[in-house]
C-alpha atoms as a PDB file:
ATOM      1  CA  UNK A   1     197.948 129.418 101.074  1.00  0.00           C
ATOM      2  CA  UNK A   2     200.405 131.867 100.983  1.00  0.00           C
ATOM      3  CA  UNK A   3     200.856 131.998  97.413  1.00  0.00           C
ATOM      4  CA  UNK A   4     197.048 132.727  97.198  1.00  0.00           C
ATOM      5  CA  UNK A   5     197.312 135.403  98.983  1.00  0.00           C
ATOM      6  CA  UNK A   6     200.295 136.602  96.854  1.00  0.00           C
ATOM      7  CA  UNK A   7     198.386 136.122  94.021  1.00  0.00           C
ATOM      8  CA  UNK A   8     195.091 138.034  95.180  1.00  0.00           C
ATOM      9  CA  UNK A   9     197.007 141.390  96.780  1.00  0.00           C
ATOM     10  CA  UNK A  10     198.523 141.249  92.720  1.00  0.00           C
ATOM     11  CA  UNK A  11     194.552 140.855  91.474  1.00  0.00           C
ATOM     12  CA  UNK A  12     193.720 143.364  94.272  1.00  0.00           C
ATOM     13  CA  UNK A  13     196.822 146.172  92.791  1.00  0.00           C
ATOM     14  CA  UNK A  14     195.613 145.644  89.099  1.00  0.00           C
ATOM     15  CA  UNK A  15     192.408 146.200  89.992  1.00  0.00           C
ATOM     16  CA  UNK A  16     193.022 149.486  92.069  1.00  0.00           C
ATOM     17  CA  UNK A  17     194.899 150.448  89.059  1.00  0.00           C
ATOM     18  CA  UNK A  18     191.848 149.830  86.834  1.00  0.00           C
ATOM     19  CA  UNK A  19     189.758 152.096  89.068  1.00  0.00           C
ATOM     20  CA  UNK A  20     192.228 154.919  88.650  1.00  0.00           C
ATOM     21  CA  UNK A  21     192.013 154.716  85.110  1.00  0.00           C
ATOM     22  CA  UNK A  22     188.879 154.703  84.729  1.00  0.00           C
ATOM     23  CA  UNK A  23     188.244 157.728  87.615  1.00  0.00           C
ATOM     24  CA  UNK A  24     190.972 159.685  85.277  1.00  0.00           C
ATOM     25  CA  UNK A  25     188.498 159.209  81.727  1.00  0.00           C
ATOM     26  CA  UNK A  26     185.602 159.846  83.457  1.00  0.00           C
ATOM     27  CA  UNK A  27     187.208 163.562  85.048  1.00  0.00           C
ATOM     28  CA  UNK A  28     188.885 164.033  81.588  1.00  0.00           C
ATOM     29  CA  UNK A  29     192.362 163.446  82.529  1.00  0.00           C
ATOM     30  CA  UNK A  30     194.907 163.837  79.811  1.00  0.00           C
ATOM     31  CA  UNK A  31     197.970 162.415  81.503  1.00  0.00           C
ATOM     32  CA  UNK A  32     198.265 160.332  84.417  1.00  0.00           C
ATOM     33  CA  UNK A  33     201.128 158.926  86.702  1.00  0.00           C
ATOM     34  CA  UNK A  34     199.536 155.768  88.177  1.00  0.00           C
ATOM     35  CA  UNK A  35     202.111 154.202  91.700  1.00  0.00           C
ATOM     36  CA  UNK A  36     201.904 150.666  93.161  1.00  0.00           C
ATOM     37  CA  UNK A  37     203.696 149.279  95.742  1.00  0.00           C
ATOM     38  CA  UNK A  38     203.742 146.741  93.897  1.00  0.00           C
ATOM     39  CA  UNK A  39     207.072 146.152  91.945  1.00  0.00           C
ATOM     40  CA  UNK A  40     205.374 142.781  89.713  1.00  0.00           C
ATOM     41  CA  UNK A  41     202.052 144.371  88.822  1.00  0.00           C
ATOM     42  CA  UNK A  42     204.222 147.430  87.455  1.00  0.00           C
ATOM     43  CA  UNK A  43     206.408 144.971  85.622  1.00  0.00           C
ATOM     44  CA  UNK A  44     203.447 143.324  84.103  1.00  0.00           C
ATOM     45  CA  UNK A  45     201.997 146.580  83.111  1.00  0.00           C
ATOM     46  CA  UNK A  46     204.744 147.833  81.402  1.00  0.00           C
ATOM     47  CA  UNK A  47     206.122 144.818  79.400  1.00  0.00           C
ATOM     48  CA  UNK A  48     205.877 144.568  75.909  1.00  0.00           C
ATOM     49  CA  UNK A  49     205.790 141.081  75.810  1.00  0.00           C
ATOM     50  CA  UNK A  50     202.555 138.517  76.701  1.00  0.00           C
ATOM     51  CA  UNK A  51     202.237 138.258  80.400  1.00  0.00           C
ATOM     52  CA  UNK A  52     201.030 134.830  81.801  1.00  0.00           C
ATOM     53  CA  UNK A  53     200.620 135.585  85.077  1.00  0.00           C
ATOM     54  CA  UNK A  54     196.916 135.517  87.044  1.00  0.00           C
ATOM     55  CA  UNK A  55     196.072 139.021  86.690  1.00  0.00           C
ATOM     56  CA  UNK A  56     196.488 139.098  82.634  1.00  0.00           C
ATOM     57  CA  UNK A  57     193.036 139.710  82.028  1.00  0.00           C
ATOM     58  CA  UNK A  58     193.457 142.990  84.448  1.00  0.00           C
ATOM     59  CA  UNK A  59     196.611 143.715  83.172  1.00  0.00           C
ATOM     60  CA  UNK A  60     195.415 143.631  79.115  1.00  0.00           C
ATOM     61  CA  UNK A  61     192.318 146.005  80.461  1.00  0.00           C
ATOM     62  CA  UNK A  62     194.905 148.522  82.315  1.00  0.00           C
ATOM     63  CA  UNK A  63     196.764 148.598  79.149  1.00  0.00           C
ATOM     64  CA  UNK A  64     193.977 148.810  77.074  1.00  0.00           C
ATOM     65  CA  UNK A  65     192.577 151.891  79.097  1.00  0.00           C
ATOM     66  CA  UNK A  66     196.330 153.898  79.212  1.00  0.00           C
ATOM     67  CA  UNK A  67     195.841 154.148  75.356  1.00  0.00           C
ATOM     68  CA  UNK A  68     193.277 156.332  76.081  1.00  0.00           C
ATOM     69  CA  UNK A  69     195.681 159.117  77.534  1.00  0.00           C
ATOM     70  CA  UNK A  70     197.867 161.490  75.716  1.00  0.00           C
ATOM     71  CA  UNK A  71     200.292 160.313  78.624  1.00  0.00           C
ATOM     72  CA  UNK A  72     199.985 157.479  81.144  1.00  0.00           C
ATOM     73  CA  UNK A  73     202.632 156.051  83.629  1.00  0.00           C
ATOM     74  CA  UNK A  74     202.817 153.187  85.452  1.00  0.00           C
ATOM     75  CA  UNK A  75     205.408 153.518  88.277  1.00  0.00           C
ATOM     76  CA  UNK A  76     206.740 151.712  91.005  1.00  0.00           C
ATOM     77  CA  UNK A  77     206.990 153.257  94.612  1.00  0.00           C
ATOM     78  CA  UNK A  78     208.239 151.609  97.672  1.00  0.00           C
ATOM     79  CA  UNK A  79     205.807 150.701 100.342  1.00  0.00           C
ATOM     80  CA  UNK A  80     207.418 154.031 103.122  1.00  0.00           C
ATOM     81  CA  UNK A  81     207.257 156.387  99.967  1.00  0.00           C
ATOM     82  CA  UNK A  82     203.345 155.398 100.090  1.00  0.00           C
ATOM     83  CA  UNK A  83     202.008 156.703 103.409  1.00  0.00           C
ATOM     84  CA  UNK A  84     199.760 159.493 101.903  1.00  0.00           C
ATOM     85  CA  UNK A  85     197.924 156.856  99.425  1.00  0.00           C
ATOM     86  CA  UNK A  86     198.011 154.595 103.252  1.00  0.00           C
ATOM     87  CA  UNK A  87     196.243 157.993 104.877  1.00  0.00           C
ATOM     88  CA  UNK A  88     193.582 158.210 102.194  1.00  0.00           C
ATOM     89  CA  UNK A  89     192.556 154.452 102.273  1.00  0.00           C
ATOM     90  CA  UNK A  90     191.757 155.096 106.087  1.00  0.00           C
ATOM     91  CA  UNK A  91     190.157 158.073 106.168  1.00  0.00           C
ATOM     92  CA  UNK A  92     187.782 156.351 102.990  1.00  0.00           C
ATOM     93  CA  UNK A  93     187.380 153.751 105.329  1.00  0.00           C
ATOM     94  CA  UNK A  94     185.852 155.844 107.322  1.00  0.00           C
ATOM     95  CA  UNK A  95     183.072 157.388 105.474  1.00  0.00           C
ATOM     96  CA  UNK A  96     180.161 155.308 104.504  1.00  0.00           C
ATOM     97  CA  UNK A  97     180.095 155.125 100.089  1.00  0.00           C
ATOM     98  CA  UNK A  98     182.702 156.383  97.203  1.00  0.00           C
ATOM     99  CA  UNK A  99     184.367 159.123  97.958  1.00  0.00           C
ATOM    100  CA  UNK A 100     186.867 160.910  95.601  1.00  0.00           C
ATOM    101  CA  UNK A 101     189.201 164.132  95.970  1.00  0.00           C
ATOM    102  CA  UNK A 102     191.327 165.439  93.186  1.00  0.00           C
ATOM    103  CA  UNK A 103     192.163 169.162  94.505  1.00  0.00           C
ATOM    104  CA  UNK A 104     191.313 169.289  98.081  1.00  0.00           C
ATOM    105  CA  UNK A 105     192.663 166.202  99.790  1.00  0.00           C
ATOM    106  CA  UNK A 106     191.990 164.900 103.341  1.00  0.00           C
ATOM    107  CA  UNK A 107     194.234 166.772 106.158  1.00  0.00           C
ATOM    108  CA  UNK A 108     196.466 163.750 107.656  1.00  0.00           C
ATOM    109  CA  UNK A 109     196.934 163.140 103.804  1.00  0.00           C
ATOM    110  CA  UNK A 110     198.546 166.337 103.163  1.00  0.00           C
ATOM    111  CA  UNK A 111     200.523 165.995 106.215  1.00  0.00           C
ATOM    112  CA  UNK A 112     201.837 162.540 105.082  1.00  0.00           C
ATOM    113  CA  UNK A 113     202.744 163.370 101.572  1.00  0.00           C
ATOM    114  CA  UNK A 114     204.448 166.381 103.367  1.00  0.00           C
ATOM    115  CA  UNK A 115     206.623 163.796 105.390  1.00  0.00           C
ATOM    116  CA  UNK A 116     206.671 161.508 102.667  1.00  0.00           C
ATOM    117  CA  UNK A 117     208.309 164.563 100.092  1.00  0.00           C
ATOM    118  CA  UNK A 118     210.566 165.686 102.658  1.00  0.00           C
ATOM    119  CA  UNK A 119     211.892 161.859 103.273  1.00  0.00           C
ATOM    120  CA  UNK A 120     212.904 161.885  99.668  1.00  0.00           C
ATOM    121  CA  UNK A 121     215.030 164.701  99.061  1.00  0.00           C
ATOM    122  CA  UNK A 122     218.623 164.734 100.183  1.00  0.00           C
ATOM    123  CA  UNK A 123     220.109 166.238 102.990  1.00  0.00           C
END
């Protein structure tokens, strides 16, 4: 059961992923940075050689769609570094439909990625 569940969070990250590529085309994004919390679906995005795994199929699409940029970056971050993307996915939970922001994001998701910058940078 467990590995199920392993197995659909990876399905549900790839997926995610695909969503923010295809939000970037559609605003006429150039060059994109892309974060996961998780460290395999990052792995299996950025290898060069065949992945096997269960998400392939959303894996070849992702890297299928980054060809599309001038720049595109897959990149890891660790789950405490992620509180503003946390912030956003409540406050969307929140509102009925699809919502998007690109310039003027939600309040508590400022203040998060505030914290979450200021966390980061040495003493």
């Amino acid at each position: 059961m467990r590995e199920i569940q392993a197995i659909m969070k990876q399905v549900a990250s790839t997926i995610t992923y695909l969503h923010g590529l295809h939000f970037a085309l559609d605003k006429g994004f150039s060059k994109v940075i892309l974060e996961s919390d998780s460290r395999l679906v990052v792995n299996n995005i950025q290898k060069l050689s065949e992945n096997y795994s269960e998400t392939r199929p959303f894996t070849w699409d992702a890297k299928n769609l980054a060809r599309k940029f001038q720049c595109c970056r897959f990149q890891f971050i660790a789950r405490e570094g992620s509180g503003a993307a946390h912030a956003s996915a409540v406050e969307g939970m929140r509102v009925e439909g699809d919502s998007f922001w690109v310039e003027d994001a939600p309040l508590k998701a400022l203040e998060v990625a505030d914290s979450d910058r200021r966390c980061g940078q040495p003493p």
